[in-house]
N, C-alpha and C. Protein backbone atom coordinates (compact mmCIF):
# COMPACT_ATOMS: atom_id res chain seq x y z
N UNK A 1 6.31 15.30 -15.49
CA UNK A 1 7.64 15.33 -14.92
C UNK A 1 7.58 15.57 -13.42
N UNK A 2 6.26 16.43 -12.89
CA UNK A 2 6.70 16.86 -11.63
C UNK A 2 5.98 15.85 -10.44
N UNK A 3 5.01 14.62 -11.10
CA UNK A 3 4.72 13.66 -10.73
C UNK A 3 6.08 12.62 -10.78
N UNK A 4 6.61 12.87 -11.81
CA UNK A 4 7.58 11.99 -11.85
C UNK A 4 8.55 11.86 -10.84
N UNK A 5 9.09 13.32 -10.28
CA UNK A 5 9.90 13.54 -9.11
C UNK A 5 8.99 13.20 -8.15
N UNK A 6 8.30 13.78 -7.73
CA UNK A 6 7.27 13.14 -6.17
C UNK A 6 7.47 11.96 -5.93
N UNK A 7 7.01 11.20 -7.14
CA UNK A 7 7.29 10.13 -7.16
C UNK A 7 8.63 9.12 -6.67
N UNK A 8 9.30 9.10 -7.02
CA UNK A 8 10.47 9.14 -7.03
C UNK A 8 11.21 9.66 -5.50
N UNK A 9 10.54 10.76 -4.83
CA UNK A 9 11.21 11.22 -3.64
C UNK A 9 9.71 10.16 -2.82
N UNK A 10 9.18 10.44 -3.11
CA UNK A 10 8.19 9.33 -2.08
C UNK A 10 8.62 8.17 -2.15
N UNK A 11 9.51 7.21 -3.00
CA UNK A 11 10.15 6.16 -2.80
C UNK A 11 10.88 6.11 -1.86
N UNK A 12 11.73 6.87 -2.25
CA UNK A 12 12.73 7.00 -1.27
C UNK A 12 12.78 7.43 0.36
N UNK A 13 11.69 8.05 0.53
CA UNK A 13 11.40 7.91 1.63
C UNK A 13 10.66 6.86 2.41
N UNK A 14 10.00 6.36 1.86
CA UNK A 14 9.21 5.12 1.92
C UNK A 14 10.87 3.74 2.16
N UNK A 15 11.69 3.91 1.39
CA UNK A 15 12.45 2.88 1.34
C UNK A 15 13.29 3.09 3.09
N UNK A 16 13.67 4.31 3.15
CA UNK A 16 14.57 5.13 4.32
C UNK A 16 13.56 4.64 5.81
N UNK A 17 12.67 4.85 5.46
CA UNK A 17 11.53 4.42 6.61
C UNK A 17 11.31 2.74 7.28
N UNK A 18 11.32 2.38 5.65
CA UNK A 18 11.24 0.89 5.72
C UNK A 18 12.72 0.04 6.24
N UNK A 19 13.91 0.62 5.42
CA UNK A 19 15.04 -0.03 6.45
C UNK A 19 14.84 0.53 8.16
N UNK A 20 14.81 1.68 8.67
CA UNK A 20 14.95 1.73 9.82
C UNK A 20 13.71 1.57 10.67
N UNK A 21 12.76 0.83 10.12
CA UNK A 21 11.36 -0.07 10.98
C UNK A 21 12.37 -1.68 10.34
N UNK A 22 12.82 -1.82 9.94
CA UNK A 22 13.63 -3.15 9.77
C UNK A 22 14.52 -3.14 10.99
N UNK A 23 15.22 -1.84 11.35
CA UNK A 23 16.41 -2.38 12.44
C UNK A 23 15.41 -2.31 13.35
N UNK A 24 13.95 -1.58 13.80
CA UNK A 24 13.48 -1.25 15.07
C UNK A 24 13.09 -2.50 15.27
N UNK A 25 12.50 -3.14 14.57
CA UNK A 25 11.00 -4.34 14.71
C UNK A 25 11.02 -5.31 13.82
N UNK A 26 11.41 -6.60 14.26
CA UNK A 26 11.76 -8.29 13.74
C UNK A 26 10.88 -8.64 13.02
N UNK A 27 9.06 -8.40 13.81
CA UNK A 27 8.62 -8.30 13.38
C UNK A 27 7.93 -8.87 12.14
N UNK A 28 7.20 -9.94 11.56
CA UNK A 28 6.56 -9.42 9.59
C UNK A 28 5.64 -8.40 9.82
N UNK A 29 4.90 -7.89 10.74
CA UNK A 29 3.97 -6.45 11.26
C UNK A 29 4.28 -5.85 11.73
N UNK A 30 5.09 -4.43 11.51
CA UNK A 30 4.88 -2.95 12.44
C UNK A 30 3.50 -2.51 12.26
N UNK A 31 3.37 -2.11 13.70
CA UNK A 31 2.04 -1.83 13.72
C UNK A 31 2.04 -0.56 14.56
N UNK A 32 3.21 0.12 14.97
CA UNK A 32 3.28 1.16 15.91
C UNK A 32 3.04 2.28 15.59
N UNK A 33 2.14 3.02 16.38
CA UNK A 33 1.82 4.26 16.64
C UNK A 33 1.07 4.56 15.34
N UNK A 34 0.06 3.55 14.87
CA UNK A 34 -1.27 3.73 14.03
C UNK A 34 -2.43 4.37 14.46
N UNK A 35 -2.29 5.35 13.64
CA UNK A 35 -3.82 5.92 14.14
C UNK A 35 -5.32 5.32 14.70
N UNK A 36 -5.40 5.27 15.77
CA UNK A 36 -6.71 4.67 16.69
C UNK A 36 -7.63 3.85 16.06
N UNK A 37 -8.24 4.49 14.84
CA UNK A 37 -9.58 3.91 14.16
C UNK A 37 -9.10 3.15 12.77
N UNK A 38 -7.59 2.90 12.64
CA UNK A 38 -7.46 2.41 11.27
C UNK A 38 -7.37 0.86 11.55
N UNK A 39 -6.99 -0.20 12.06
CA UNK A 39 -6.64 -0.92 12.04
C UNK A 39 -8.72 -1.73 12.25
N UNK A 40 -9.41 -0.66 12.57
CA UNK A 40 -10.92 -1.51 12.89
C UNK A 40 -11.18 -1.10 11.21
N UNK A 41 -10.70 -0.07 10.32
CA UNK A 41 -11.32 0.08 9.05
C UNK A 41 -10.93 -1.33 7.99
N UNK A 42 -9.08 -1.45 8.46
CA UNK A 42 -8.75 -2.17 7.76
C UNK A 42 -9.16 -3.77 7.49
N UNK A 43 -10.05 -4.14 8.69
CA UNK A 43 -10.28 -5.36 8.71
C UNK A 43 -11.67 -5.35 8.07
N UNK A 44 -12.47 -4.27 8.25
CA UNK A 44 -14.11 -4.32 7.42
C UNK A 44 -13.58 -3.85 6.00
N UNK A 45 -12.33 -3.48 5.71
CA UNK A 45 -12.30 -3.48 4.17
C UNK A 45 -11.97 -4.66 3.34
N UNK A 46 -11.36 -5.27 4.35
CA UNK A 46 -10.87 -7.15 3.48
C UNK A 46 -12.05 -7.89 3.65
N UNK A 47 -13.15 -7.37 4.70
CA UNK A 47 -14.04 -8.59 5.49
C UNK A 47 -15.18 -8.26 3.91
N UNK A 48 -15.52 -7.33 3.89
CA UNK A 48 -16.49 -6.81 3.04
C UNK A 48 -16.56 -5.82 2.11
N UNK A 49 -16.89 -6.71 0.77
CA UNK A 49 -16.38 -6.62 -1.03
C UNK A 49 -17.01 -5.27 -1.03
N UNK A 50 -18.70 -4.92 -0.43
CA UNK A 50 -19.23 -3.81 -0.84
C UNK A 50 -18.55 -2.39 -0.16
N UNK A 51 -18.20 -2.66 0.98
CA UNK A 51 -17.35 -1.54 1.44
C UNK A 51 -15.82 -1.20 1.19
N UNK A 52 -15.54 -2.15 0.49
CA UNK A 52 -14.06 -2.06 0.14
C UNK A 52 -14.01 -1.15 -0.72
N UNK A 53 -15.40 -1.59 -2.16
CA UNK A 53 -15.37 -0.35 -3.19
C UNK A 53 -15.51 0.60 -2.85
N UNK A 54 -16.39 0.77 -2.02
CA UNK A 54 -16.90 2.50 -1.60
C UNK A 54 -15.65 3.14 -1.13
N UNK A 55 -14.85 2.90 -0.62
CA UNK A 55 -13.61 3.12 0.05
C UNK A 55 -12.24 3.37 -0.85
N UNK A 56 -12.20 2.87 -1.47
CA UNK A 56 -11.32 3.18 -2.67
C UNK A 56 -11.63 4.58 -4.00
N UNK A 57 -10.92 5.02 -3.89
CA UNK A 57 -11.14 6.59 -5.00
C UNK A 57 -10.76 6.30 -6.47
N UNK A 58 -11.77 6.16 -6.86
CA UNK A 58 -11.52 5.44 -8.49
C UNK A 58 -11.58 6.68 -9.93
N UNK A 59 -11.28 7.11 -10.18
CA UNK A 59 -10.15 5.76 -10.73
C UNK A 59 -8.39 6.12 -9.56
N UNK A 60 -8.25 4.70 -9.55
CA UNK A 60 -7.39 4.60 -8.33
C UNK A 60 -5.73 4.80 -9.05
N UNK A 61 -4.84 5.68 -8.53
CA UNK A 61 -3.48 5.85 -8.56
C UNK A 61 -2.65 4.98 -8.34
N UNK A 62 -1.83 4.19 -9.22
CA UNK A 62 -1.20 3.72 -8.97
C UNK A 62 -0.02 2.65 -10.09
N UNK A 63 0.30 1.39 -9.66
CA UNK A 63 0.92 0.31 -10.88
C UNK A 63 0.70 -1.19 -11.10
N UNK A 64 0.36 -0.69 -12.15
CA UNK A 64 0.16 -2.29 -12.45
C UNK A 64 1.27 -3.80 -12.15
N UNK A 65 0.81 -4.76 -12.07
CA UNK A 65 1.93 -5.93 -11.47
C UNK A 65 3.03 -6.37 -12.65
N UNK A 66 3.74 -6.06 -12.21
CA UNK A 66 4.95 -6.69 -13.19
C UNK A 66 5.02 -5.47 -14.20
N UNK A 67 4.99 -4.17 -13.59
CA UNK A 67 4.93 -2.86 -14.59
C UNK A 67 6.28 -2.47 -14.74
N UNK A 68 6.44 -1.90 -16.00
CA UNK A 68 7.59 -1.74 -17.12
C UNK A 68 7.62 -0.63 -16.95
N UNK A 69 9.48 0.00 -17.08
CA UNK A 69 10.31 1.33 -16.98
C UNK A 69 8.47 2.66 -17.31
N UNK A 70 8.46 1.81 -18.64
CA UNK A 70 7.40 3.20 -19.37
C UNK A 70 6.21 3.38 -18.34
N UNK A 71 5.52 2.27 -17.74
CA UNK A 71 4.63 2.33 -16.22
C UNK A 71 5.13 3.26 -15.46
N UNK A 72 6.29 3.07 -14.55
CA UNK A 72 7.02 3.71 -13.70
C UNK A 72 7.57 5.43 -13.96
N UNK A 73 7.86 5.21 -15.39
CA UNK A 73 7.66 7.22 -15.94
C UNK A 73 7.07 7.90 -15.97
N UNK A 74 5.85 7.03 -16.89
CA UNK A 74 4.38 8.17 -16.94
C UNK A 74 3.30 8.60 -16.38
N UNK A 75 3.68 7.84 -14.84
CA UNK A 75 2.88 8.00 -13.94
C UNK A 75 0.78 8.11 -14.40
N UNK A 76 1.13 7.58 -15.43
CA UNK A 76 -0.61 7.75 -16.21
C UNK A 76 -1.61 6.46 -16.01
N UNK A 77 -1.00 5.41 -15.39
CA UNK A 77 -1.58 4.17 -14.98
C UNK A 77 -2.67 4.53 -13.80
N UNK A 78 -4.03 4.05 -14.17
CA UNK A 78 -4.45 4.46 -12.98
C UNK A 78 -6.05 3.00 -13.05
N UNK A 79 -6.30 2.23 -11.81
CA UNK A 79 -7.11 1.66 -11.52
C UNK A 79 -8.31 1.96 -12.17
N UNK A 80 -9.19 1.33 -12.98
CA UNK A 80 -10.68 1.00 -12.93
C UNK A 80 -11.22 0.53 -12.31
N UNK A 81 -12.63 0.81 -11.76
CA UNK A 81 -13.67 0.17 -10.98
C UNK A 81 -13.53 -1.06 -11.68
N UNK A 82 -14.24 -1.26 -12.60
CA UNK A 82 -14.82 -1.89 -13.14
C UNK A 82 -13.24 -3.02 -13.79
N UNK A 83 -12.13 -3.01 -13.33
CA UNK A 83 -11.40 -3.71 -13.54
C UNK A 83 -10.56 -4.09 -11.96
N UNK A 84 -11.30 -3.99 -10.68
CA UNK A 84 -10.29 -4.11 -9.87
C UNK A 84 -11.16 -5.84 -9.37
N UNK A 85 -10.04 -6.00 -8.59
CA UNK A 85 -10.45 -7.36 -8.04
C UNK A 85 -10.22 -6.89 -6.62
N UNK A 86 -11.32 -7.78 -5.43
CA UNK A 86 -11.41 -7.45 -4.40
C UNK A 86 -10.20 -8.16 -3.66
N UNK A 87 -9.49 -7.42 -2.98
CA UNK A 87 -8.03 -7.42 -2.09
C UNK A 87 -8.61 -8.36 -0.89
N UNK A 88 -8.21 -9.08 -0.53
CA UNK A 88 -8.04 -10.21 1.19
C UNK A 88 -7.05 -10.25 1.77
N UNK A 89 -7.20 -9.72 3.25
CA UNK A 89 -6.14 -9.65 3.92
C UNK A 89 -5.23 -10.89 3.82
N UNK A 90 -4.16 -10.58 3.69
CA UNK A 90 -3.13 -11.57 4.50
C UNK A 90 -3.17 -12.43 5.44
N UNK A 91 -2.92 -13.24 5.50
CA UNK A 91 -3.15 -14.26 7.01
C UNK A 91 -1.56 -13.99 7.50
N UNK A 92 -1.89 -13.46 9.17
CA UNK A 92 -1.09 -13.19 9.30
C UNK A 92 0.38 -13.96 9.51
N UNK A 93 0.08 -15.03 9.99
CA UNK A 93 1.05 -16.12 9.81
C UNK A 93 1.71 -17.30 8.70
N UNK A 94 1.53 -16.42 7.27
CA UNK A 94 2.10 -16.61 6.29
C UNK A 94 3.82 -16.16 5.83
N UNK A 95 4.51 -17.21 6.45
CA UNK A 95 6.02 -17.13 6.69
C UNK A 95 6.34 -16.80 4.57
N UNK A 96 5.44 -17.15 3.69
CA UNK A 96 6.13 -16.63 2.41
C UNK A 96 6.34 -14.92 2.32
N UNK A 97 5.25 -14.26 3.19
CA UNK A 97 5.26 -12.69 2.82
C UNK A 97 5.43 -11.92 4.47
N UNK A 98 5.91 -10.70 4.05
CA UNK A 98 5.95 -9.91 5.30
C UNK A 98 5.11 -8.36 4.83
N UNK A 99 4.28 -8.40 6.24
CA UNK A 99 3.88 -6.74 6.27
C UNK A 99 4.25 -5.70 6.66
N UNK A 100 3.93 -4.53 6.95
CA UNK A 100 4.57 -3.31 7.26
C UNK A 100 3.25 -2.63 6.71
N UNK A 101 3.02 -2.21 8.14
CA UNK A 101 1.93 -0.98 8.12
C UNK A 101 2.75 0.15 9.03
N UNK A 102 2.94 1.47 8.51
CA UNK A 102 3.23 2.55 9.03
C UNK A 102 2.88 3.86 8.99
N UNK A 103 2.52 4.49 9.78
CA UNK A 103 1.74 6.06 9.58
C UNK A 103 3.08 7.05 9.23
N UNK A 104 2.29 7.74 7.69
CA UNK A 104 3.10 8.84 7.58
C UNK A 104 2.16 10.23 8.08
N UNK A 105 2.79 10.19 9.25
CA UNK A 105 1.78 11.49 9.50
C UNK A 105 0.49 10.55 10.29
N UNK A 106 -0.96 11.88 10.89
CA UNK A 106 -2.28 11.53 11.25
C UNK A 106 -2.86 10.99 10.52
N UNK A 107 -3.27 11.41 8.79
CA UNK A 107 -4.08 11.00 7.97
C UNK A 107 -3.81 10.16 7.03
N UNK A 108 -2.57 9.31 6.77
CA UNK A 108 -1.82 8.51 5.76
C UNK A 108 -0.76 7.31 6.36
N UNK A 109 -1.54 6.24 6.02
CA UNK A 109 -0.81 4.87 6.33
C UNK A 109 -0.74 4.14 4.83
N UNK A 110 0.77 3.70 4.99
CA UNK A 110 1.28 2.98 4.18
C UNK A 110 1.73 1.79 4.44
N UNK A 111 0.98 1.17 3.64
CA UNK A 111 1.22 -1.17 3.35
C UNK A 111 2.26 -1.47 2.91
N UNK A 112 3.11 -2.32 2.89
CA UNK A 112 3.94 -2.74 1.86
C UNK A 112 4.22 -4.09 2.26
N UNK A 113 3.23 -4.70 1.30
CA UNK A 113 3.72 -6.37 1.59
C UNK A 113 4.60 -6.94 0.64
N UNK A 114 5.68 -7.85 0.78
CA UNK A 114 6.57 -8.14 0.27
C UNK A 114 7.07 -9.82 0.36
N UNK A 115 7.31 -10.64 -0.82
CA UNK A 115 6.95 -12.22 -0.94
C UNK A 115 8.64 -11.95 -0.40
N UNK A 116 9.34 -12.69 0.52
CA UNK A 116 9.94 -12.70 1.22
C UNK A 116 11.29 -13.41 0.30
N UNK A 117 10.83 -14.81 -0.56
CA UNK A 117 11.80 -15.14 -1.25
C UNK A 117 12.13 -14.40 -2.44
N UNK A 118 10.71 -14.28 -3.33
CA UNK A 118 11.18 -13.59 -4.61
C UNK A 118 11.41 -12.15 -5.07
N UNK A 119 11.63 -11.40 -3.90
CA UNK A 119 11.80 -10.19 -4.06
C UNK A 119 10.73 -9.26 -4.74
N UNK A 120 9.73 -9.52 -4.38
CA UNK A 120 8.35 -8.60 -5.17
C UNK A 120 7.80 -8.24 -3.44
N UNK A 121 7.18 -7.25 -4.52
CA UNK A 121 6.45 -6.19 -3.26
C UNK A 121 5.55 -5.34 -3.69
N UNK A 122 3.95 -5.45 -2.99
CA UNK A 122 3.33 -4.63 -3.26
C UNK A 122 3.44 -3.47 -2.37
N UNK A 123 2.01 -2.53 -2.57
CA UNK A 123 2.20 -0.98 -1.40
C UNK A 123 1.19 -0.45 -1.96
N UNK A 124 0.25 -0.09 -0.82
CA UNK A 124 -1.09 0.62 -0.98
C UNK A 124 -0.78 2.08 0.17
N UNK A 125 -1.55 2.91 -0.01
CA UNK A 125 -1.66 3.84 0.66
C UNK A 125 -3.43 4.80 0.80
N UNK A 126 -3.44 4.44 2.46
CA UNK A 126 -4.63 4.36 2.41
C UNK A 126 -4.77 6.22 3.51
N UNK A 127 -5.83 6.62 3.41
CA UNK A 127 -5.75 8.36 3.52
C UNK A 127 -6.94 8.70 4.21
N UNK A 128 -7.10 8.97 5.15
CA UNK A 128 -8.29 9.38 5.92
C UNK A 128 -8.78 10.97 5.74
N UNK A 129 -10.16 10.79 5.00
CA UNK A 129 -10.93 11.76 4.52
C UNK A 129 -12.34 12.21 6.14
N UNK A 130 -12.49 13.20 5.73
CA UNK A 130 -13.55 13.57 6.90
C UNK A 130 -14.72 12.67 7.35
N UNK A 131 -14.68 11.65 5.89
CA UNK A 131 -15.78 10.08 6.72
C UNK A 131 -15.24 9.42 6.59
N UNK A 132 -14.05 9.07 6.62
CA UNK A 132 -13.53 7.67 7.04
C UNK A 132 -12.33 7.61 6.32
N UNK A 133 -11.57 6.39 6.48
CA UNK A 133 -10.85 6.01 5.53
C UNK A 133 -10.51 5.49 3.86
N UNK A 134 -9.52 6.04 2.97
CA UNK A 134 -9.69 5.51 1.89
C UNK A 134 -8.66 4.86 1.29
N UNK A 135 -9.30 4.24 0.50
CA UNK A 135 -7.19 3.75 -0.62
C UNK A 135 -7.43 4.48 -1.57
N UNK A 136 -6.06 4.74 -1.38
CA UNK A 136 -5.79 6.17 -2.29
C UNK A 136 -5.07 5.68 -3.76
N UNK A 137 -3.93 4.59 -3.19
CA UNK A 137 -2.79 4.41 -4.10
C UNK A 137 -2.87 3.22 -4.25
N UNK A 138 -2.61 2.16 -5.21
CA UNK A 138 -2.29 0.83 -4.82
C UNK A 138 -1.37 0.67 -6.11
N UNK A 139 -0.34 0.17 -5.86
CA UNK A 139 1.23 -0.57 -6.49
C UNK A 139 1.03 -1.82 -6.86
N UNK A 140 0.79 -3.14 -7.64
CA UNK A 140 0.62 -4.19 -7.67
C UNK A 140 2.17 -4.93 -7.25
N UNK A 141 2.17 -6.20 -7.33
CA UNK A 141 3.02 -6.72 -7.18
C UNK A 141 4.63 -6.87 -8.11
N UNK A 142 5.55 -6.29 -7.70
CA UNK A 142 6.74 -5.47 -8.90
C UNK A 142 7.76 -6.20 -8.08
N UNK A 143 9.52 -5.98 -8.62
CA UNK A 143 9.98 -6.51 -8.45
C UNK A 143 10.75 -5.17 -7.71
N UNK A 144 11.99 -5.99 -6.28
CA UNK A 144 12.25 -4.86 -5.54
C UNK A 144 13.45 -4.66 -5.81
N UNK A 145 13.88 -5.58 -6.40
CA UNK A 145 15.38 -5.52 -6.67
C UNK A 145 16.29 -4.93 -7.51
């Protein structure tokens, strides 16, 4: 239950954040006021499969794509190694999806890419540990509406 609320208030803040980086920045990338060394991690984690794993905290937190009310309650869904598929950045000039990278805080940046027509949206959250950066969270692709 008390995952369940966190949950739930971390949406909502996440959503509150995301409309008002909508009025700041036109934008499909906010990219402002990211912590110094993340944006060089983020590109060696799409560039390269072996460091991507190491980088990710498995079993990984998060939802499966196209996940159901009972997903979204029991907060008990959580990533396998041995079941993830390796993530590739976005190109950034793909007019079907938009990004949004934003720092909550020094140590926590949050993704949320979103297919622009059909209303789905993923969201990873990636967390800087004393060696580097990690993904902490990853959301698959759900519906926003």
């Amino acid at each position: 239950m008390k995952n369940c609320i966190l949950f739930s208030l971390l949406c909502l803040l996440l959503a509150c954040q995301a409309k008002q980086s909508d009025s700041k920045n036109d934008t499909p990338t906010a990219t402002t006021e990211l912590p110094s060394d993340f944006l060089e991690f983020y590109d060696r984690f799409h560039a390269n499969s072996d460091f991507q794993l190491s980088r990710i905290v498995f079993p990984l937190e998060g939802l499966p794509a196209n996940a159901d009310s009972l997903d979204f309650v029991s907060g008990t869904f959580k990533w396998q190694k041995e079941d993830w598929q390796i993530h590739k950045k976005l190109a950034e000039d793909n007019p079907e999806f938009t990004r949004e990278l934003y720092p909550l805080g020094k140590y926590t940046v949050v993704e949320k890419i979103t297919h622009v027509k059909q209303g789905f949206a993923m969201q990873r959250r990636f967390y800087k540990q004393s060696d580097g950066w990690y993904l902490i969270y990853y959301a698959g692709m759900n519906r926003t509406d």
